[in-house]
Protein backbone atom coordinates (compact mmCIF):
# COMPACT_ATOMS: atom_id res chain seq x y z
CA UNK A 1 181.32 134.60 -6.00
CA UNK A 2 184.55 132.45 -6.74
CA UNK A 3 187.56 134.73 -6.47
CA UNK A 4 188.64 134.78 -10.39
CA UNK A 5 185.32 137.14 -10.94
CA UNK A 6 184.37 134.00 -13.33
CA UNK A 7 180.17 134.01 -13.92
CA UNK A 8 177.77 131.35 -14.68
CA UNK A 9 177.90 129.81 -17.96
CA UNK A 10 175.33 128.01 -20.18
CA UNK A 11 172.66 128.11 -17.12
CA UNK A 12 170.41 130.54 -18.40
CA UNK A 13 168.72 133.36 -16.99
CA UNK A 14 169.26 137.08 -16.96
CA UNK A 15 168.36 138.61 -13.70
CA UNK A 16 171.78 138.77 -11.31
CA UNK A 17 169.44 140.88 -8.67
CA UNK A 18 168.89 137.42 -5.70
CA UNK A 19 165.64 137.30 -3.89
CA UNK A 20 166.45 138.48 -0.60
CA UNK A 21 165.53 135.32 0.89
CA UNK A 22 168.54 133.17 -1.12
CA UNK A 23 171.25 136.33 -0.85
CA UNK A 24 173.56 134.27 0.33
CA UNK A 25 172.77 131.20 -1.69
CA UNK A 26 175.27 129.38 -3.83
CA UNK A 27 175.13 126.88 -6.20
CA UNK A 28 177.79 124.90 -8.18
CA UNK A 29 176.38 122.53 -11.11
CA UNK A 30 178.33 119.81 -12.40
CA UNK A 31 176.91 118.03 -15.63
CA UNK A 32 178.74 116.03 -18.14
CA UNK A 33 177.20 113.85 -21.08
CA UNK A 34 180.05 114.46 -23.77
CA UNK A 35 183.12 113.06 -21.49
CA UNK A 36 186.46 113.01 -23.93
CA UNK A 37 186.58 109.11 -24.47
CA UNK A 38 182.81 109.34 -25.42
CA UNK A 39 182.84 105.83 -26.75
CA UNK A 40 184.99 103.74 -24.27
CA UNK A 41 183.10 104.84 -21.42
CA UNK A 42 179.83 104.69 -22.85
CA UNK A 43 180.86 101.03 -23.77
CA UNK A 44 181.97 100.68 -20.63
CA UNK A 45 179.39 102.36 -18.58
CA UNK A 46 176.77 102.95 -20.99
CA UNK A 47 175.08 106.75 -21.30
CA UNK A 48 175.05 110.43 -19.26
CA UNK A 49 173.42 112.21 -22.69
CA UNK A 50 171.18 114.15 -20.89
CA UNK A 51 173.59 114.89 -17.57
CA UNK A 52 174.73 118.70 -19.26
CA UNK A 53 171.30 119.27 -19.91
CA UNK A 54 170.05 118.46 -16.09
CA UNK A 55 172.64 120.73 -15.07
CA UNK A 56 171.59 123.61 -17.15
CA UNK A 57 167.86 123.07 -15.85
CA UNK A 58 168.44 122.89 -12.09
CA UNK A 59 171.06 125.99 -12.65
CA UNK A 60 167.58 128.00 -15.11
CA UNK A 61 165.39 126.74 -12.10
CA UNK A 62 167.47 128.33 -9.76
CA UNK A 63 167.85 131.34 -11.63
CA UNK A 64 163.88 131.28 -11.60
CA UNK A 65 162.78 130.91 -8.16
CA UNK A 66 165.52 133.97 -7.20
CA UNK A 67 169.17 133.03 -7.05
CA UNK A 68 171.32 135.67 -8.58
CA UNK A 69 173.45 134.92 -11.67
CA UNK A 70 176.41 135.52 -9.99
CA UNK A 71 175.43 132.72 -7.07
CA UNK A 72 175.00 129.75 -9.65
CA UNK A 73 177.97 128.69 -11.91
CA UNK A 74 177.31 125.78 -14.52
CA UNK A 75 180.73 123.53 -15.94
CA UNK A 76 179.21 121.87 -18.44
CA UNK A 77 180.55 118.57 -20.46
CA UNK A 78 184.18 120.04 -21.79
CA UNK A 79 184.81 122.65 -18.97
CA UNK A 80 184.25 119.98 -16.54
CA UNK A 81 187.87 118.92 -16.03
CA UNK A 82 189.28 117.53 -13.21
CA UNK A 83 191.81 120.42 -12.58
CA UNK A 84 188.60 122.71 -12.93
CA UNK A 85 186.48 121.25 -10.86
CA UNK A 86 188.99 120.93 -8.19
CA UNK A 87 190.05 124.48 -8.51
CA UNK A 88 186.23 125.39 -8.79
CA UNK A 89 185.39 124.00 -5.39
CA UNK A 90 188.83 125.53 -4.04
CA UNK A 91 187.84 129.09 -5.28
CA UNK A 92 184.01 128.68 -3.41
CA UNK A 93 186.39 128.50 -0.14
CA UNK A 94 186.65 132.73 -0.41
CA UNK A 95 183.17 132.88 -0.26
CA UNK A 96 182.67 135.63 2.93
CA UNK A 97 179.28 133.99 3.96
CA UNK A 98 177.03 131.74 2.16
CA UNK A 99 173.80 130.34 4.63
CA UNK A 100 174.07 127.38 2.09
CA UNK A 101 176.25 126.29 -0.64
CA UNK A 102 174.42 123.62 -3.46
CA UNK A 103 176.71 120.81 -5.31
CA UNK A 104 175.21 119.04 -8.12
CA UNK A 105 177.00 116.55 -10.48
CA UNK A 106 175.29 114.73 -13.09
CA UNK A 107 177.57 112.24 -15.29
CA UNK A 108 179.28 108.80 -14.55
CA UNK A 109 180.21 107.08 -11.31
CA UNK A 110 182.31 104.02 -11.07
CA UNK A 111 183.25 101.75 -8.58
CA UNK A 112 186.88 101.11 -8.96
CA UNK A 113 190.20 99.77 -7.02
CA UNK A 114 187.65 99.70 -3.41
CA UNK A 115 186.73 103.57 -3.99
CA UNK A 116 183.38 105.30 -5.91
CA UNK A 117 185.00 107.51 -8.42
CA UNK A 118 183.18 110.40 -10.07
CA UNK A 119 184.51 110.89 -13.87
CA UNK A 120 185.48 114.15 -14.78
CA UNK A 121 185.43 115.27 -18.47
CA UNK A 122 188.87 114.12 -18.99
CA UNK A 123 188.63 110.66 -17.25
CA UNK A 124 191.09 108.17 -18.67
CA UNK A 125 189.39 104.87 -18.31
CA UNK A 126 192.85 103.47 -18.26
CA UNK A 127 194.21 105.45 -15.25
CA UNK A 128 190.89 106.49 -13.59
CA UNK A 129 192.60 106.51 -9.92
CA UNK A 130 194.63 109.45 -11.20
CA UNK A 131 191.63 111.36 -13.40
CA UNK A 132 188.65 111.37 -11.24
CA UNK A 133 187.36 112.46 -7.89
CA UNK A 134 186.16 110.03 -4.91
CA UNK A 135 182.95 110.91 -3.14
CA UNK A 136 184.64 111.54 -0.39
CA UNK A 137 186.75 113.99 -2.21
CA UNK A 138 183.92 115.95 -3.21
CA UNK A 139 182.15 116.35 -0.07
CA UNK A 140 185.21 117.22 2.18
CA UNK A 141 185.60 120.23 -0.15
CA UNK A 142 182.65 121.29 -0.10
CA UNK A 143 182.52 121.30 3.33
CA UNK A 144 184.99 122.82 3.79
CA UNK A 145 183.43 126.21 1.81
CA UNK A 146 182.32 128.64 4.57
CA UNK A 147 178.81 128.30 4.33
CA UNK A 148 176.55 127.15 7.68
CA UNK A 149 174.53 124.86 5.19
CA UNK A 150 176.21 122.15 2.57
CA UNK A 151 173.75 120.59 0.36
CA UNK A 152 175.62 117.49 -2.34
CA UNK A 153 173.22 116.22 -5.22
CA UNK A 154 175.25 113.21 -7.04
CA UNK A 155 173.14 111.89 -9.79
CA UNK A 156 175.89 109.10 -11.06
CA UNK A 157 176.14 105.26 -10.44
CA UNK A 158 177.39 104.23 -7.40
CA UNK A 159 177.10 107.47 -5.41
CA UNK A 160 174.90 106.01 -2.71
CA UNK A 161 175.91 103.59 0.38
CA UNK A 162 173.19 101.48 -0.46
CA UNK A 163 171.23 99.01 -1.38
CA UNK A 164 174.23 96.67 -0.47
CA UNK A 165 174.14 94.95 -3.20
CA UNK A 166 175.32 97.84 -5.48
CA UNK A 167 177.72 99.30 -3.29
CA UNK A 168 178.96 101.04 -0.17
CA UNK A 169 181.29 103.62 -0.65
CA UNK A 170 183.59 104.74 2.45
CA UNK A 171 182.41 107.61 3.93
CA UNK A 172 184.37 107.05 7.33
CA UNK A 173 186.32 110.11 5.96
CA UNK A 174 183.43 112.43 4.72
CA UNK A 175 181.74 111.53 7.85
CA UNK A 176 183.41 114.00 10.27
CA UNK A 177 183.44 116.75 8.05
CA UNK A 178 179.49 116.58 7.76
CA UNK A 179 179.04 117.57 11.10
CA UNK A 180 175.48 119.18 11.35
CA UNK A 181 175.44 121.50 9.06
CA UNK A 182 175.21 119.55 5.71
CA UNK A 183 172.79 117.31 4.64
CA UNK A 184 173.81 114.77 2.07
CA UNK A 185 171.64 113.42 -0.71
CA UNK A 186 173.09 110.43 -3.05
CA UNK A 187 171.26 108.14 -5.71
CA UNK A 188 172.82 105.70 -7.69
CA UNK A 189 171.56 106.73 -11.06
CA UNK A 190 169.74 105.51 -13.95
CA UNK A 191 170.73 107.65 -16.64
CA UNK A 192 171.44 105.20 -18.78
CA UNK A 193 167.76 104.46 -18.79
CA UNK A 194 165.92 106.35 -21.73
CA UNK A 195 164.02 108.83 -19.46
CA UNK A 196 164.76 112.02 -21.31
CA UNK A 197 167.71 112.54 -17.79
CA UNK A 198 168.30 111.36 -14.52
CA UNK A 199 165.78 110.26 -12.07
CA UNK A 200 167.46 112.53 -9.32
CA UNK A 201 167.86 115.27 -10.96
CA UNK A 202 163.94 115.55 -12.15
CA UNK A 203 162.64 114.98 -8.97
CA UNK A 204 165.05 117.51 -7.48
CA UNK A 205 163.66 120.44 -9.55
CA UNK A 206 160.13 119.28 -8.93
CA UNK A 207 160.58 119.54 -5.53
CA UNK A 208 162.86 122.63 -5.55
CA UNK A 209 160.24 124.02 -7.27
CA UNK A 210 157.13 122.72 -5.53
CA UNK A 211 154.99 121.65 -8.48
CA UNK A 212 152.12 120.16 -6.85
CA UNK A 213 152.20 123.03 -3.28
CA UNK A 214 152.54 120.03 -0.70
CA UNK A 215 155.95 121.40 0.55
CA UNK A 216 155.64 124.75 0.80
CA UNK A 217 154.66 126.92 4.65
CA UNK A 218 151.98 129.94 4.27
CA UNK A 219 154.59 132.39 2.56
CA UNK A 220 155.14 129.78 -0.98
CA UNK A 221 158.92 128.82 0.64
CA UNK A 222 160.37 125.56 0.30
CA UNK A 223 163.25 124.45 3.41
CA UNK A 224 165.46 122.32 2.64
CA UNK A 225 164.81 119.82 4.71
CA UNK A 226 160.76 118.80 3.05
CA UNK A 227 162.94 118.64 -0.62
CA UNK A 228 165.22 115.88 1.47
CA UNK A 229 161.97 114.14 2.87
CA UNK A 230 160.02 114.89 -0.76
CA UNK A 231 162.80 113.02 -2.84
CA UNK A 232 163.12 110.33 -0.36
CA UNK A 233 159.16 109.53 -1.41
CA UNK A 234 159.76 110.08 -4.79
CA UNK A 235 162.97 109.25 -6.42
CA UNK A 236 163.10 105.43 -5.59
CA UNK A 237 159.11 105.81 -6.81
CA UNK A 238 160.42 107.20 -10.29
CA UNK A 239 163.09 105.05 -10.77
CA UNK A 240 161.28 102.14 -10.66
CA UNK A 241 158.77 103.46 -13.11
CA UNK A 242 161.17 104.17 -15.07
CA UNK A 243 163.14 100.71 -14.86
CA UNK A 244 159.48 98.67 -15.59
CA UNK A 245 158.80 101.27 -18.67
CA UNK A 246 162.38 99.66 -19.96
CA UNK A 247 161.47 96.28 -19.56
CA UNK A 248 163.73 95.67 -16.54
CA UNK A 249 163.24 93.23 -14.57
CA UNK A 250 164.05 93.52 -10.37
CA UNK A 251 164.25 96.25 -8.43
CA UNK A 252 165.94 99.91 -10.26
CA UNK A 253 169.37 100.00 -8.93
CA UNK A 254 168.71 103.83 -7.57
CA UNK A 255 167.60 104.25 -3.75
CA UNK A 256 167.86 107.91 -1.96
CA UNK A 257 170.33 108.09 1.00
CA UNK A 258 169.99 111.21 2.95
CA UNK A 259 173.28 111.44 5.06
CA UNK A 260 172.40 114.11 7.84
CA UNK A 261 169.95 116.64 8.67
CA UNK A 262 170.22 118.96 11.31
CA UNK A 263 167.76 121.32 12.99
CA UNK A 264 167.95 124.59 11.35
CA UNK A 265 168.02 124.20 7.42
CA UNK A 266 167.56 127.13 5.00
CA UNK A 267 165.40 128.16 2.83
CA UNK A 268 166.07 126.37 -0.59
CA UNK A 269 163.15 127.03 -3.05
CA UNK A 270 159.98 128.53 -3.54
CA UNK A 271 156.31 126.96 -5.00
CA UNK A 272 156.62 128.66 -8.71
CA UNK A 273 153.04 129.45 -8.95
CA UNK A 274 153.27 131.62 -5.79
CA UNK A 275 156.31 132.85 -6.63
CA UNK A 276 155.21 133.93 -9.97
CA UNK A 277 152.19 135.59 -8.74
CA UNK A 278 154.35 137.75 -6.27
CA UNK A 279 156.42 138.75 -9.18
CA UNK A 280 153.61 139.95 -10.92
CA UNK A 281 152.16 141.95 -8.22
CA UNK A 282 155.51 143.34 -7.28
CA UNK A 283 156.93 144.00 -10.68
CA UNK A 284 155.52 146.30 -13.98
CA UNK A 285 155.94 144.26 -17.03
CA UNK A 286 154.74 145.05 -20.54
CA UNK A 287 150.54 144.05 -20.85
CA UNK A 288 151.60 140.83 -23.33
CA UNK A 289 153.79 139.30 -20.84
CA UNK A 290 151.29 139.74 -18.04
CA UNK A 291 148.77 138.24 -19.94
CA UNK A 292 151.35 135.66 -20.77
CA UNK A 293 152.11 134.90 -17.92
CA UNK A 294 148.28 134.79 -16.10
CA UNK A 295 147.26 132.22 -18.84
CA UNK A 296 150.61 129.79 -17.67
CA UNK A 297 149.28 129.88 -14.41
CA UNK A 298 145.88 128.90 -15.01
CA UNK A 299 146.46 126.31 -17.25
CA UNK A 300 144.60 122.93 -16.66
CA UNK A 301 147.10 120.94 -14.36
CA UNK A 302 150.67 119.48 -15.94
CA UNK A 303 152.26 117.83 -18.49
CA UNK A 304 152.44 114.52 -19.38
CA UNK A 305 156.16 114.32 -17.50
CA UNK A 306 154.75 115.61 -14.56
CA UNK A 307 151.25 113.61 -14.67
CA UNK A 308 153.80 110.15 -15.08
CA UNK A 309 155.53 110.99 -11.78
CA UNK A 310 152.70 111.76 -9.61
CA UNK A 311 151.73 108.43 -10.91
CA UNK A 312 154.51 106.84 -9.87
CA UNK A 313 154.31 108.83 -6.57
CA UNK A 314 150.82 107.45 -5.83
């Protein structure tokens, strides 16, 4: 945990006992759809409304497949600042041992002065050099938390080095620091799109999460590296779905780029039917939430979210 002895906020869940599989799993979720200069920047940019709300989902699915409270911290539209998300990532640095530290930031990217800029909160479209973080920025902290596994999630415009005709950002100085340890995922968004949140960041909990049981071994547990290959099927998939259901014409202007994978990557996830079953068997809960829980599990397939993407999948 940071060093300030701060908790999670806003991303649900109760349970601050981790599954001993994610002990030393940690998680930092960035989301921000209510920036300070709401108007200008949706003007300029157009929409994040459902970024803070992606955020608080990934950090309740993490929660739910067994990372402690304690391991997952939310900042969440307003606490999202960029003095706090700097400090954030410089606290994570204290960590002891983590076998893999998670970075997710939903909200608005912008290509500006020859650099990809991630907005904080508090971005000042007039001086956004001075108020916002560069990729590269991001990543070198976060590599340079102890951990033995770095895994970066940007859902915002402009994140990725492709397609070139969006653009590339410069990653000659991330690039070292990744090493083999990390792997890097980056999509450049399409939030703005009406699709109830970002493409990413749905097809990152579906996979974390193993809806459909294609990605997990024998034991139900998900590694890190079939959620890389998973999204790499799926999120270009989704986002064009999602760009034809909007009446756009061309190609969606969101392509996965996954940055490096190296041989030994962790443990990230398990398939939530399994997982819930073990729980079950393990675990005494009161008769109503037993039976509660049985008839979840054998419902008759999933929802209509879930059926559209394995469409689009197909």
């Amino acid at each position: 945990m940071p060093a300030d002895g701060r908790g999670p906020r806003g991303c649900g869940g109760r349970r601050d006992a981790a599954d001993p599989l994610f002990r030393h799993h940690h998680a930092l979720v960035i989301g921000i759809g209510d920036y300070a200069q709401q108007g200008r920047l949706d003007e300029q940019l157009g929409q994040t409304i459902h970024a803070a709300e992606d955020a608080v989902a990934l950090g309740g699915l993490l929660h739910h497949i067994g990372y402690a409270r304690s391991q997952v911290h939310c900042l969440l539209d307003q606490e999202a600042t960029l003095d706090t998300i700097r400090s954030r990532l410089f606290a994570w640095r204290t960590l002891e041992r983590a076998e893999l530290f998670l970075l997710f930031w939903g909200g608005h990217g912008i290509h500006c002065g020859g650099r990809t800029l991630l907005l904080p909160y508090d971005a000042d479209s007039r001086q956004l050099g001075r108020t916002s973080l560069t990729v590269n920025e991001v990543v070198t902290l976060a590599c340079d938390i102890n951990s033995s596994n770095v895994a970066v999630f940007f859902d915002t415009c402009y994140s990725a080095p492709r397609p070139p005709r969006l653009f590339h950002p410069e990653w000659t100085t991330a690039g070292p620091s990744l090493a083999d340890r990390v792997l890097l995922f980056a999509g450049a968004s399409t939030l703005a799109l009406d699709t109830g949140g970002g493409v990413l960041s749905a097809c990152l909990r579906e996979a974390l999460s193993d809806r459909w049981g294609r990605l997990c071994d024998e034991e139900g547990t998900v590694y890190l590296g079939e959620v890389a290959a998973d999204l790499q099927r799926s999120v270009d998939a989704r986002a064009q779905a999602a760009w034809i259901a909007a009446g756009q014409p061309g190609r969606a202007p969101q392509e996965p780029f996954i940055a490096s994978i190296n041989g030994r990557l962790p443990a990230v996830g398990r398939n939530l039917r399994r997982h819930v079953e073990q729980r079950l068997a393990e675990e005494e809960f009161p008769w109503p939430m037993m039976e509660l829980a049985r008839r979840a599990l054998t419902r008759g397939g999933p929802g209509p979210e879930v059926e559209t993407c394995r469409s689009a999948r197909s």
